[in-house]
Protein backbone atom coordinates (compact mmCIF):
# COMPACT_ATOMS: atom_id res chain seq x y z
CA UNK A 1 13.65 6.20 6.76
CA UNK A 2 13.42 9.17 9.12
CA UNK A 3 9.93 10.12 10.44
CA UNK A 4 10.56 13.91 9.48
CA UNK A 5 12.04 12.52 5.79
CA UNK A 6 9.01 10.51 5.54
CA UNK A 7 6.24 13.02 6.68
CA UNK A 8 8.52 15.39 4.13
CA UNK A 9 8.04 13.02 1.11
CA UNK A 10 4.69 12.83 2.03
CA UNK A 11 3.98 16.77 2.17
CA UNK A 12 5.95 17.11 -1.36
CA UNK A 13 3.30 14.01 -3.05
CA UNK A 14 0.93 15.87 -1.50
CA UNK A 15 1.30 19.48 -2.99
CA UNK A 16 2.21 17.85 -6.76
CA UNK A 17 -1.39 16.05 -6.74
CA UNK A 18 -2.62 19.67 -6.23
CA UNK A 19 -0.17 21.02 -8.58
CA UNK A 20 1.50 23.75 -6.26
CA UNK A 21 5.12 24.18 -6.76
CA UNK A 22 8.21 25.39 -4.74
CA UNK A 23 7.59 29.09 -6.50
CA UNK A 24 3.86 28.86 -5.46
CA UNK A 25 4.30 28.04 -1.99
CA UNK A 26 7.22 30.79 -2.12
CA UNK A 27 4.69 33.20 -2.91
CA UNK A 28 1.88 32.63 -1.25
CA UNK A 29 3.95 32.50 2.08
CA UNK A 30 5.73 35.39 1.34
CA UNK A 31 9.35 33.81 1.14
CA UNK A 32 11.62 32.74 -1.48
CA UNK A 33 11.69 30.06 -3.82
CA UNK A 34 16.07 29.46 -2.99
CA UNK A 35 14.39 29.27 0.36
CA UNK A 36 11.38 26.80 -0.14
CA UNK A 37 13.70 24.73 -2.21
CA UNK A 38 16.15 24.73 1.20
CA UNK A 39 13.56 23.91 3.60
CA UNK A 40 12.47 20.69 1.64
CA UNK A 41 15.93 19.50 0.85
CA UNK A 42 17.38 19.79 4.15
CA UNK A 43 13.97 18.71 5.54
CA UNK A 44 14.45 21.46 8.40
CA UNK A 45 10.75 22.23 9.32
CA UNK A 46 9.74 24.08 11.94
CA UNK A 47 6.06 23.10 13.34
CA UNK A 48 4.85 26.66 12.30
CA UNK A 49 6.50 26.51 9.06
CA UNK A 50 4.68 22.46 8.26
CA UNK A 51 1.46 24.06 9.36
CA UNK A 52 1.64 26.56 7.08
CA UNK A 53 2.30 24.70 4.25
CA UNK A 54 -0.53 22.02 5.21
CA UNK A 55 -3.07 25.42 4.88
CA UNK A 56 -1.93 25.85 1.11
CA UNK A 57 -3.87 21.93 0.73
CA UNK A 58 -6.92 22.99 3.23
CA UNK A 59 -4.69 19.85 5.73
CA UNK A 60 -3.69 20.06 9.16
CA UNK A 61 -1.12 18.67 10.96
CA UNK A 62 -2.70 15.58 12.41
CA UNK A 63 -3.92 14.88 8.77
CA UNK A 64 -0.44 14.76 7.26
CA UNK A 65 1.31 12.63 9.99
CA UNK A 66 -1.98 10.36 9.80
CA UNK A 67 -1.10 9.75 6.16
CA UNK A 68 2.69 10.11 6.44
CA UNK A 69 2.05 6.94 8.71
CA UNK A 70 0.25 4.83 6.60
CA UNK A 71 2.61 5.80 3.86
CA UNK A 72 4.95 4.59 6.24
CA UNK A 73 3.24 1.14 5.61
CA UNK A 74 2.94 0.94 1.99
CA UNK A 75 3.03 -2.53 -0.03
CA UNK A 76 6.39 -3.94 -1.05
CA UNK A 77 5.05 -6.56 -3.10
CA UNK A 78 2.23 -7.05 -4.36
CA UNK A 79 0.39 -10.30 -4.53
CA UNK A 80 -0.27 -12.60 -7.67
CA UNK A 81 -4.03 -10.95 -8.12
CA UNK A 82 -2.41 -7.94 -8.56
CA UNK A 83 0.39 -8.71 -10.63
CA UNK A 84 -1.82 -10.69 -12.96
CA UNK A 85 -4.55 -7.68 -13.36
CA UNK A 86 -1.13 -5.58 -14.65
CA UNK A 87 0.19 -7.71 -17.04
CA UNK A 88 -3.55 -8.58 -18.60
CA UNK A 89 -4.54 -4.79 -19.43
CA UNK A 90 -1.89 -2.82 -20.95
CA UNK A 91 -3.62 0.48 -19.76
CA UNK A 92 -4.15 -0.16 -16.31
CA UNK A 93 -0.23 -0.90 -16.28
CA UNK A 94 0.45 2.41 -17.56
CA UNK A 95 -2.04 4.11 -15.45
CA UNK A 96 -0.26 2.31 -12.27
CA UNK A 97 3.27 2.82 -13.49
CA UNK A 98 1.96 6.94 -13.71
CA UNK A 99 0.22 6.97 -10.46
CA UNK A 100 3.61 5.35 -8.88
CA UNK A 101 5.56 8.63 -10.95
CA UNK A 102 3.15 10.66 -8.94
CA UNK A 103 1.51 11.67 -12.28
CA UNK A 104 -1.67 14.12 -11.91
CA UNK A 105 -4.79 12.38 -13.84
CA UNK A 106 -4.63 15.56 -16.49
CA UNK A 107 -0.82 14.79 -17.26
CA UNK A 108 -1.92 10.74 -18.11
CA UNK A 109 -4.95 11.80 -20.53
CA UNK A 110 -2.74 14.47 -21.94
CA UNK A 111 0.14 12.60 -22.08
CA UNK A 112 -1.38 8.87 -23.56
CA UNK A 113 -3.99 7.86 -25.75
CA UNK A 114 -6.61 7.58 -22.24
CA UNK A 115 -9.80 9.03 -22.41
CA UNK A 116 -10.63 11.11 -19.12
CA UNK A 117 -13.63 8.65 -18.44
CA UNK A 118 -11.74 4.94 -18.88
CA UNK A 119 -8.79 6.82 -16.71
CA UNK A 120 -11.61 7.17 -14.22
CA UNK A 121 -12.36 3.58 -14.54
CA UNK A 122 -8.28 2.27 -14.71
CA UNK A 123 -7.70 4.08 -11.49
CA UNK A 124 -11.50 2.83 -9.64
CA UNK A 125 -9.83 -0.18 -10.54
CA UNK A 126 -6.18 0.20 -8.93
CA UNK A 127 -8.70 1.54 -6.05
CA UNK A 128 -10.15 -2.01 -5.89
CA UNK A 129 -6.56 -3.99 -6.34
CA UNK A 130 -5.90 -1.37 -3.30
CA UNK A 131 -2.86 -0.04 -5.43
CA UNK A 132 -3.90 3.47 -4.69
CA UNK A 133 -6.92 5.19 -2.49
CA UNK A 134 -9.10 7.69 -4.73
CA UNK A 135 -9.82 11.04 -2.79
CA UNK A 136 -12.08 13.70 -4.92
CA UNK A 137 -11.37 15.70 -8.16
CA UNK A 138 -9.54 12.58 -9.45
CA UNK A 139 -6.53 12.68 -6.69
CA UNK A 140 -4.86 9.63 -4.97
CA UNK A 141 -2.62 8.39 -2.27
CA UNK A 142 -0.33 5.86 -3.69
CA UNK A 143 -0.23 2.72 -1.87
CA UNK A 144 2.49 0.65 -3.13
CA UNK A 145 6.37 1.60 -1.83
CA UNK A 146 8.53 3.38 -4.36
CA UNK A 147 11.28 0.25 -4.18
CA UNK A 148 8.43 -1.88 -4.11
CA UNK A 149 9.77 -5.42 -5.57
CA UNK A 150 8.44 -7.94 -8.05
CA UNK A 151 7.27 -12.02 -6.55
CA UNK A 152 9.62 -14.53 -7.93
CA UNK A 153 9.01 -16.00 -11.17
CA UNK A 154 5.80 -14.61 -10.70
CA UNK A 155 3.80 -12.40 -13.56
CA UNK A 156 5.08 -9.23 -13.35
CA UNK A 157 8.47 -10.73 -13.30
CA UNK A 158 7.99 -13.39 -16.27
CA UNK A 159 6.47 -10.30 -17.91
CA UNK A 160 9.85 -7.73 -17.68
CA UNK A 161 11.96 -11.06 -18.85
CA UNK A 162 9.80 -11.84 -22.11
CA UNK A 163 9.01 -8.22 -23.13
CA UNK A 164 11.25 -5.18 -21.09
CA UNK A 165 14.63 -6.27 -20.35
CA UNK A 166 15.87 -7.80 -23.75
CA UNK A 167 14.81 -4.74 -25.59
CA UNK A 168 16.17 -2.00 -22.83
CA UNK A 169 19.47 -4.63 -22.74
CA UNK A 170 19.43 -4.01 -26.88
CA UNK A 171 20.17 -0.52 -26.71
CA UNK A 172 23.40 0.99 -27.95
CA UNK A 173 23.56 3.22 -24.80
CA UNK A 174 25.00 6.03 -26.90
CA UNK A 175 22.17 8.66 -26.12
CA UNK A 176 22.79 11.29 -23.50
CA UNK A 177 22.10 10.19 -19.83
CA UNK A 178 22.72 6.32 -20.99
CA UNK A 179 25.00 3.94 -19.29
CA UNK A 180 26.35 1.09 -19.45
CA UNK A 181 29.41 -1.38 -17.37
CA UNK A 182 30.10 -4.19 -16.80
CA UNK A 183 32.32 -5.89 -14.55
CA UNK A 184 33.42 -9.55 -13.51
CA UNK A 185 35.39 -10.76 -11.05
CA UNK A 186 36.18 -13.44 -8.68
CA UNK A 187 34.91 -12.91 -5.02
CA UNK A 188 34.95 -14.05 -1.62
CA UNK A 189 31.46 -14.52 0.32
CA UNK A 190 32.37 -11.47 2.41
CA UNK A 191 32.95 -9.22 -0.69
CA UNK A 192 29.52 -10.69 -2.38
CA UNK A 193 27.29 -9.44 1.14
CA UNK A 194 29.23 -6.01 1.01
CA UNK A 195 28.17 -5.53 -3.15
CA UNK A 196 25.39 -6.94 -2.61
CA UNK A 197 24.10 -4.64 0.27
CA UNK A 198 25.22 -1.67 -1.96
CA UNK A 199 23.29 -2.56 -5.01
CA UNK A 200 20.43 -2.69 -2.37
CA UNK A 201 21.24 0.51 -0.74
CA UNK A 202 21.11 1.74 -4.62
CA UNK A 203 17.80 0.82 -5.44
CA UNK A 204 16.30 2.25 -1.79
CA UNK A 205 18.36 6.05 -3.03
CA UNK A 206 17.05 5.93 -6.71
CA UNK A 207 13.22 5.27 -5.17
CA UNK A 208 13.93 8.16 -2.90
CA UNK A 209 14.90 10.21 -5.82
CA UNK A 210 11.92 9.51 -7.76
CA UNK A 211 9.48 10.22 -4.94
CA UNK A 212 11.41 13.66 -4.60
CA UNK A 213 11.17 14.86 -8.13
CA UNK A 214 7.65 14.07 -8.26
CA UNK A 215 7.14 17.49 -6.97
CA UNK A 216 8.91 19.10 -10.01
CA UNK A 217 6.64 19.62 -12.97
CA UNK A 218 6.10 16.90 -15.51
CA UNK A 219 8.58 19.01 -18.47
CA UNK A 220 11.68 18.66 -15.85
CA UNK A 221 11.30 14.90 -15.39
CA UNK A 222 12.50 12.09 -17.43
CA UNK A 223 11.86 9.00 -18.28
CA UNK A 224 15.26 6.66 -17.06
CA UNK A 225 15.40 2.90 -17.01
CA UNK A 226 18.25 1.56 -14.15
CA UNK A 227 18.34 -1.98 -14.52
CA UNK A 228 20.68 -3.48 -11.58
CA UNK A 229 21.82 -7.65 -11.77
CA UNK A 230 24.25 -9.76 -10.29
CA UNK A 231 24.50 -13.45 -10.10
CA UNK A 232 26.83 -16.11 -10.33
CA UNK A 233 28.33 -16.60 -14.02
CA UNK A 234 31.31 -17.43 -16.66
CA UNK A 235 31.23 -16.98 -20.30
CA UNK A 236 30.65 -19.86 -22.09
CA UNK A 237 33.88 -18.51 -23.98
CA UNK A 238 35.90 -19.41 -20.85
CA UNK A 239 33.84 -22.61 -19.54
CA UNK A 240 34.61 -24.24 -22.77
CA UNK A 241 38.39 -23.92 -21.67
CA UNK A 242 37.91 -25.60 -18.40
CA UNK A 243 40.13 -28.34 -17.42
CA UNK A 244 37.22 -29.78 -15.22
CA UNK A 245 33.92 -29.50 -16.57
């Protein structure tokens, strides 16, 4: 990722914790929103202009590219400690999965069955599993990467097998923005890399995406599951017909 798309991501998580949008920064600098909307989407900055825009959040420059950089070195996996304090405590695992949606601590406790002072506590303790860093009034810098991936056969993983993916796989797929394909083939090596580097360049857009609409308010956003898989595999339908076993 580009250093200016990266300090931009960071700007845009950093204005939705203090719940300013594209038409308030639009209006308190005087501009329009079509023109707000441009700057972040083309990520064409000037200096003057990301200085501005850092006074809206009392920041300065050398703040944001300080945490733009440690962004910059988020977790992609966590370790078995962690993955084993989310899969024990159903809350905490919704707090986390909200805090990596960018959610604000009001939307959780308005939005679940959280009171505000065991939120306090769920995200003290994503503080301590260093899944996030608490800053005052309840905000937080996220500390985990948006594509962040799951160990091997480890908890989390075990967890999505037994209890997320058979009943999101169970779906009739009929409801608006729901799909569903499948395809099978027979492949050369070559052909696997190139899918298989696309299916990874797939997962690295959609966390992009999500970090970007975390600066639209909560009512625009949706919640999508995108469940990507590819391994080696017949039907037993077609096995059965082998020749050779």
């Amino acid at each position: 990722m580009s250093q200016i798309i990266q300090i931009s991501n960071t700007l845009k998580q950093l204005l939705r914790q203090q719940q300013l949008t594209y038409k308030d920064i639009a209006n308190q600098l005087g501009m329009s929103e079509a023109n707000i909307k441009r700057i972040f989407s083309s990520n064409s900055f000037t200096l003057e202009r990301l200085e501005q825009i850092c006074g809206l959040i009392n920041m300065n420059l050398s703040d944001l590219f300080l945490i733009a950089q440690k962004q910059n070195q988020q977790l992609t996996e966590l370790t078995i400690e962690q993955e084993k304090e989310l899969v024990s405590d159903s809350q905490l695992f919704l707090v986390a999965v909200c805090v990596r949606d960018a959610w604000t601590f009001n939307e959780i406790i308005e939005h679940y069955q959280i009171e505000s002072l065991q939120c306090i506590q769920l995200m003290a303790k994503l503080d301590k599993l260093k899944m996030i860093q608490l800053l005052p009034d309840n905000h937080y810098k996220l500390l985990i990467a948006q594509d962040f991936r799951w160990i091997k056969n480890g908890p989390l993983e075990r967890f999505m097998e037994k209890d997320v993916i058979s009943k999101f796989i169970a779906s009739t797929f009929d409801a608006p923005n729901s799909f569903r394909f499948y395809l099978r083939g027979t492949y050369s090596q070559s052909s696997i890399d190139i899918i298989q580097r696309k299916l990874n360049q797939l997962t690295k857009e959609a966390a992009v995406l999500n970090q970007d609409d975390a600066a639209l308010p909560l009512e625009s956003r949706e919640h999508i599951g995108l469940l990507l898989a590819m391994r080696p595999w017949e039907l037993s339908l077609f096995k059965d017909m082998r020749r050779w076993k």
